[in-house]
Protein backbone atom coordinates (compact mmCIF):
# COMPACT_ATOMS: atom_id res chain seq x y z
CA UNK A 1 -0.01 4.70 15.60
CA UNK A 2 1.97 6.25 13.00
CA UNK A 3 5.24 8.17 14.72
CA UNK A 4 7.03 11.28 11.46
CA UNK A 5 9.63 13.05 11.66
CA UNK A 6 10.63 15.68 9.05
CA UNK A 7 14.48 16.73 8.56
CA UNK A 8 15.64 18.73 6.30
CA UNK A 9 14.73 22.79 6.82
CA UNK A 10 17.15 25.51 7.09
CA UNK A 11 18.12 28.75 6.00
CA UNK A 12 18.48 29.52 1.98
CA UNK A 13 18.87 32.15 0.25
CA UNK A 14 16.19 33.36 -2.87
CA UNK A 15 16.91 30.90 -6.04
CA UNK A 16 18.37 28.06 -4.05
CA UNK A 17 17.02 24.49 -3.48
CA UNK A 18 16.63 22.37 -0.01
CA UNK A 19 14.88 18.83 0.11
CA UNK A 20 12.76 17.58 3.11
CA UNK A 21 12.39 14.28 4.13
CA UNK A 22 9.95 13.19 6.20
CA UNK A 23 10.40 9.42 7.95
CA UNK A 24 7.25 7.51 9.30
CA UNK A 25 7.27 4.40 11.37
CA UNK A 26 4.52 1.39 10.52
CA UNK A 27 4.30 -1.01 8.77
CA UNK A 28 1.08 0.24 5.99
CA UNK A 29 3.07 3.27 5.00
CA UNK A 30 2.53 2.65 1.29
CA UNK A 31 -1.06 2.93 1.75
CA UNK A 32 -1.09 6.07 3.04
CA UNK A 33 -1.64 9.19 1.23
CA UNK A 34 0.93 11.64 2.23
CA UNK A 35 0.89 15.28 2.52
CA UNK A 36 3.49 18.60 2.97
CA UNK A 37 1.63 21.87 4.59
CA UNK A 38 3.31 24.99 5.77
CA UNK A 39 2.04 27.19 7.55
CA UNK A 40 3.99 30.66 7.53
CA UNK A 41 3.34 33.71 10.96
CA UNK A 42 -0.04 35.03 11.11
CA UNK A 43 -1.12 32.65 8.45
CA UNK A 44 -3.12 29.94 7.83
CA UNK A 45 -2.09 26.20 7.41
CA UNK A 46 -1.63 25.32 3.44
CA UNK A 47 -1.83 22.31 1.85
CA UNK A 48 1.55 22.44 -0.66
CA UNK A 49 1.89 18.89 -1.98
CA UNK A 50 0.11 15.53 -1.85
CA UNK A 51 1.07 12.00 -3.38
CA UNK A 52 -1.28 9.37 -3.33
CA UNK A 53 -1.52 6.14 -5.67
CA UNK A 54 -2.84 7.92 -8.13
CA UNK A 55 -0.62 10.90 -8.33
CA UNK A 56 0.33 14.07 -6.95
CA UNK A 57 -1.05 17.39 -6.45
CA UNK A 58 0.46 20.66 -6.01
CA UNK A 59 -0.97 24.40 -4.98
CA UNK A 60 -0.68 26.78 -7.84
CA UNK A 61 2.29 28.71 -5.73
CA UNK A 62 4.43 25.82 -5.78
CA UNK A 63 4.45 24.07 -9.70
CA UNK A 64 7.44 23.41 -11.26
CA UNK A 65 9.33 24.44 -8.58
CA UNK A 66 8.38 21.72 -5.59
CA UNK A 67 8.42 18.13 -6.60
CA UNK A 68 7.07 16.24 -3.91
CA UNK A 69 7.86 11.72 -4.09
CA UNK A 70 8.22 8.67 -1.89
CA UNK A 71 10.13 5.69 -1.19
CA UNK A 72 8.10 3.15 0.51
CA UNK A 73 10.94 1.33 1.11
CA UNK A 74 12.52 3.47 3.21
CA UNK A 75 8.86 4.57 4.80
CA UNK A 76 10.35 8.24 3.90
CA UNK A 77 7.93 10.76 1.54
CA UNK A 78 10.15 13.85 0.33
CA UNK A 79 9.90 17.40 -0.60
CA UNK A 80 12.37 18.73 -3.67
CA UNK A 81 11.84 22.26 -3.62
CA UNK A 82 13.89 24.63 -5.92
CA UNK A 83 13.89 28.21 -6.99
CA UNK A 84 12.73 29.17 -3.98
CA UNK A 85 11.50 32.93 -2.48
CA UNK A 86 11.19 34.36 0.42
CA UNK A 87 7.51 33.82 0.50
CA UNK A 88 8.10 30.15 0.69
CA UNK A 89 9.55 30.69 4.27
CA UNK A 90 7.18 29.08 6.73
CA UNK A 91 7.14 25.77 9.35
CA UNK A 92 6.49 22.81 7.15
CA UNK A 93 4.62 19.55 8.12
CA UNK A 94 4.57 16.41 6.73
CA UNK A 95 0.83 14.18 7.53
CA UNK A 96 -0.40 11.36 6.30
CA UNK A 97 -4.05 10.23 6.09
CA UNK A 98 -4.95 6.44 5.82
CA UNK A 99 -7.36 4.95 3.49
CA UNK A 100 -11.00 5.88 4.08
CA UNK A 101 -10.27 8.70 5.91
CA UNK A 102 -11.14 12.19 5.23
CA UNK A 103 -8.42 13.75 7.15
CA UNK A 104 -4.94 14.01 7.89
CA UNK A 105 -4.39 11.23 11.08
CA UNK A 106 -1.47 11.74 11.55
CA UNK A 107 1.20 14.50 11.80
CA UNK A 108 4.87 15.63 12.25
CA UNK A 109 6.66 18.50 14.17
CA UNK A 110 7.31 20.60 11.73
CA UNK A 111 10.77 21.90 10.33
CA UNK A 112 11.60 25.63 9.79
CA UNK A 113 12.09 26.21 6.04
CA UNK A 114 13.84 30.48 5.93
CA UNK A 115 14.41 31.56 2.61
CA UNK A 116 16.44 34.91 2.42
CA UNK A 117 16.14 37.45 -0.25
């Protein structure tokens, strides 16, 4: 079992930067493929970032603005995001999926990411 926690969310205002961190416990973190969603009122869940062993994948909304790494050191994946709008606001998740699987085991709480304009 797989136990994250994500830190990190707060208030901004439009144009400024906040980073998430998410923390897992195991002991195979670097072979998981981890993920940040969000998922905003009356919305639907959205995938935002991914980074694998391959590389990293962002939605359209979010390049060059979110930058999304790992240390598997620390077990801890992060979320750089800067220049961000009000549209950004929304709970974001951190999940990981392990290898062979085709979906997201494993999920955090969620932290509350406000962006003012």
């Amino acid at each position: 079992q797989v136990q994250l926690v994500e830190s990190g969310g707060g208030l901004v205002q439009a144009g400024g930067s906040l980073r998430l961190s998410c923390a897992a416990s195991g002991r195979t973190f670097s072979s998981y493929t981890m993920g940040w969603f969000r998922q905003a009122p009356g919305k639907e869940r959205e995938r935002v970032a991914v980074i694998t062993w391959i590389g990293t994948y962002y939605t359209d909304s979010v390049k060059g603005r979110f930058s999304i790494s790992r240390d598997n050191a620390k077990n801890t994946v992060y979320l750089q995001m800067n220049s961000l709008k009000p549209e950004d606001t929304a709970v974001y998740y951190c999940a990981a999926k392990r290898v062979g699987s085709d979906k997201y085991d494993y999920w955090g709480q969620g932290t509350q990411v406000t962006v003012s304009s």
